[in-house]
Protein backbone atom coordinates (compact mmCIF):
# COMPACT_ATOMS: atom_id res chain seq x y z
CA UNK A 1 0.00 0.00 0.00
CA UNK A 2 1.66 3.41 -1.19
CA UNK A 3 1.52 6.19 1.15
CA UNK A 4 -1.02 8.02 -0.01
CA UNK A 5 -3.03 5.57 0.37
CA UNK A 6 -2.20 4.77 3.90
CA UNK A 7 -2.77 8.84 5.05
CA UNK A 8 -6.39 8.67 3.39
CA UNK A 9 -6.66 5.79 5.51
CA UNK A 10 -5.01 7.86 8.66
CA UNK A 11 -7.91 10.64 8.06
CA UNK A 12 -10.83 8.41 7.05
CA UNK A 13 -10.92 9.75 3.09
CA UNK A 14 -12.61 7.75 0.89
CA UNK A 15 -12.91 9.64 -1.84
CA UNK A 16 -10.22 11.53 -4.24
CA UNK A 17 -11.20 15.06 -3.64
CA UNK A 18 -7.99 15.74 -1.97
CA UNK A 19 -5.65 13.68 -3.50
CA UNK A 20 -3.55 16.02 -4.96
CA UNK A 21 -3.07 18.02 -1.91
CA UNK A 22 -2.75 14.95 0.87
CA UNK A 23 0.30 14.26 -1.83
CA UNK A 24 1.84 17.75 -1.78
CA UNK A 25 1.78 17.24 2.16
CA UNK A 26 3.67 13.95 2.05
CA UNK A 27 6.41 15.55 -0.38
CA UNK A 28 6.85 18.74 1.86
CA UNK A 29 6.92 16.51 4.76
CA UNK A 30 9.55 14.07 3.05
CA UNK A 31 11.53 16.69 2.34
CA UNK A 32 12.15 18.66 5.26
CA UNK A 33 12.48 15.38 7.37
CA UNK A 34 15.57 13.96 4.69
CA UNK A 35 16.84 17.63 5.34
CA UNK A 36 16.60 16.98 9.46
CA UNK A 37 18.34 13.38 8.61
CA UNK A 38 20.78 14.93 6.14
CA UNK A 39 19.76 12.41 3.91
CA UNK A 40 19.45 12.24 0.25
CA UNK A 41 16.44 8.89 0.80
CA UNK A 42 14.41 8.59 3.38
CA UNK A 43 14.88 5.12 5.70
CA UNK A 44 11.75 3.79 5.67
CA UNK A 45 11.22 3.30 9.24
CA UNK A 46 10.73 7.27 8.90
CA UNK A 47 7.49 6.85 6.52
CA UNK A 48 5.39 6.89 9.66
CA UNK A 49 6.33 10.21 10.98
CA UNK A 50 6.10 11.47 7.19
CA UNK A 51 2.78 10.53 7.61
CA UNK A 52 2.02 11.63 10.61
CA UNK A 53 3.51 15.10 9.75
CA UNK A 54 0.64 15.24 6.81
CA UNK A 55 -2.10 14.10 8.55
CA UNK A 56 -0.67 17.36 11.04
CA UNK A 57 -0.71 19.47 8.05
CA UNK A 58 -3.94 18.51 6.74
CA UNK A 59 -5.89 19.10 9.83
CA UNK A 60 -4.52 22.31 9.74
CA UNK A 61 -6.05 22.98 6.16
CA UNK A 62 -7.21 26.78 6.10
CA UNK A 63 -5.50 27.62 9.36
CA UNK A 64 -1.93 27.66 8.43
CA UNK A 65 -0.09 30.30 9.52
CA UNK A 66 -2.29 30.56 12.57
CA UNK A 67 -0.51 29.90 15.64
CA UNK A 68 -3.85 30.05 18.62
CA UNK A 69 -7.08 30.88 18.45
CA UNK A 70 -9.90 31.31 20.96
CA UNK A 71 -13.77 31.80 21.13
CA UNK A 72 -16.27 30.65 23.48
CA UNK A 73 -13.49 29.00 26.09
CA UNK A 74 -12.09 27.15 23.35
CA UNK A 75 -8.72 27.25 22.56
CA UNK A 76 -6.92 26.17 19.94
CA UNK A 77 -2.84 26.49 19.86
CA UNK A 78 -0.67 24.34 16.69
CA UNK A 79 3.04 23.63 17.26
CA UNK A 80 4.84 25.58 15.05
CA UNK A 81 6.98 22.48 13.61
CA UNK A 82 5.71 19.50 12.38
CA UNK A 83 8.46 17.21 13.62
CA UNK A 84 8.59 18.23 17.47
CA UNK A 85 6.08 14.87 18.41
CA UNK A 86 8.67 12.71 16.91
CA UNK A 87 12.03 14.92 17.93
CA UNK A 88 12.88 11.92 19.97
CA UNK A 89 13.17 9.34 17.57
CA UNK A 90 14.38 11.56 14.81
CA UNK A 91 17.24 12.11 17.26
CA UNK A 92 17.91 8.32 17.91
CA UNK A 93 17.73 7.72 14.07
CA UNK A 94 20.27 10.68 14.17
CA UNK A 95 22.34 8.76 16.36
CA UNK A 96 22.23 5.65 15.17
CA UNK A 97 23.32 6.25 11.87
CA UNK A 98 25.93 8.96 12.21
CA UNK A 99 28.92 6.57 11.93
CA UNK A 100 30.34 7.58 14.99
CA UNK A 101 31.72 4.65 16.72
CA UNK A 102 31.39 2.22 14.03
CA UNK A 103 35.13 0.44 13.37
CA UNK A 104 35.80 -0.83 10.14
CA UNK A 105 37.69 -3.68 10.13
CA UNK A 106 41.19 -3.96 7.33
CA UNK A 107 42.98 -7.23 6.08
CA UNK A 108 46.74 -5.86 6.54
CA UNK A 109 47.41 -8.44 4.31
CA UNK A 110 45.53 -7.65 1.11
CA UNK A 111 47.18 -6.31 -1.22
């Protein structure tokens, strides 16, 4: 299942009205998370927060930009990044894969 498919799952779509958009979403979102990884392709253990990210982004359809709002005792307040719910494990991704500590081992003898 691509994951376009999988988001219109996420947000109970069942129609194509906003395909085009729910895919614009999931680029941005794949982008700026391979530029927080430094990475030209995204693992795909990351998919999830890509995701997530979009179904962020489309909830906030006709509000971006806004950062609170308030009427009647409600309150309404959206992070201003995307990726701060999943900060941790973008960090232990980070971690794990920055070749720190990782030996390579060399035959002395090959030639």
């Amino acid at each position: 299942m691509n994951q376009l498919d999988k988001l219109k799952i996420a947000l109970q779509i069942t129609d194509n009205e906003h395909d085009d958009l729910l895919q614009l979403y999931l680029d941005d979102a794949t982008d700026f998370l391979k530029l927080r990884l430094s990475v030209h392709d995204l693992p795909d253990e990351m998919q999830a927060i890509v995701r997530g990210a979009a179904v962020k982004k489309f909830n906030r359809f006709k509000n971006e930009g806004m950062a609170s709002y308030s009427q009647d005792g409600e309150s309404i307040t959206f992070s201003s990044n995307d990726f701060d719910e999943w900060s941790n494990e973008i960090e232990q991704w980070k971690n794990d894969h920055n070749n720190v500590n990782q030996g390579m081992w060399v035959n002395p003898y090959e030639v």
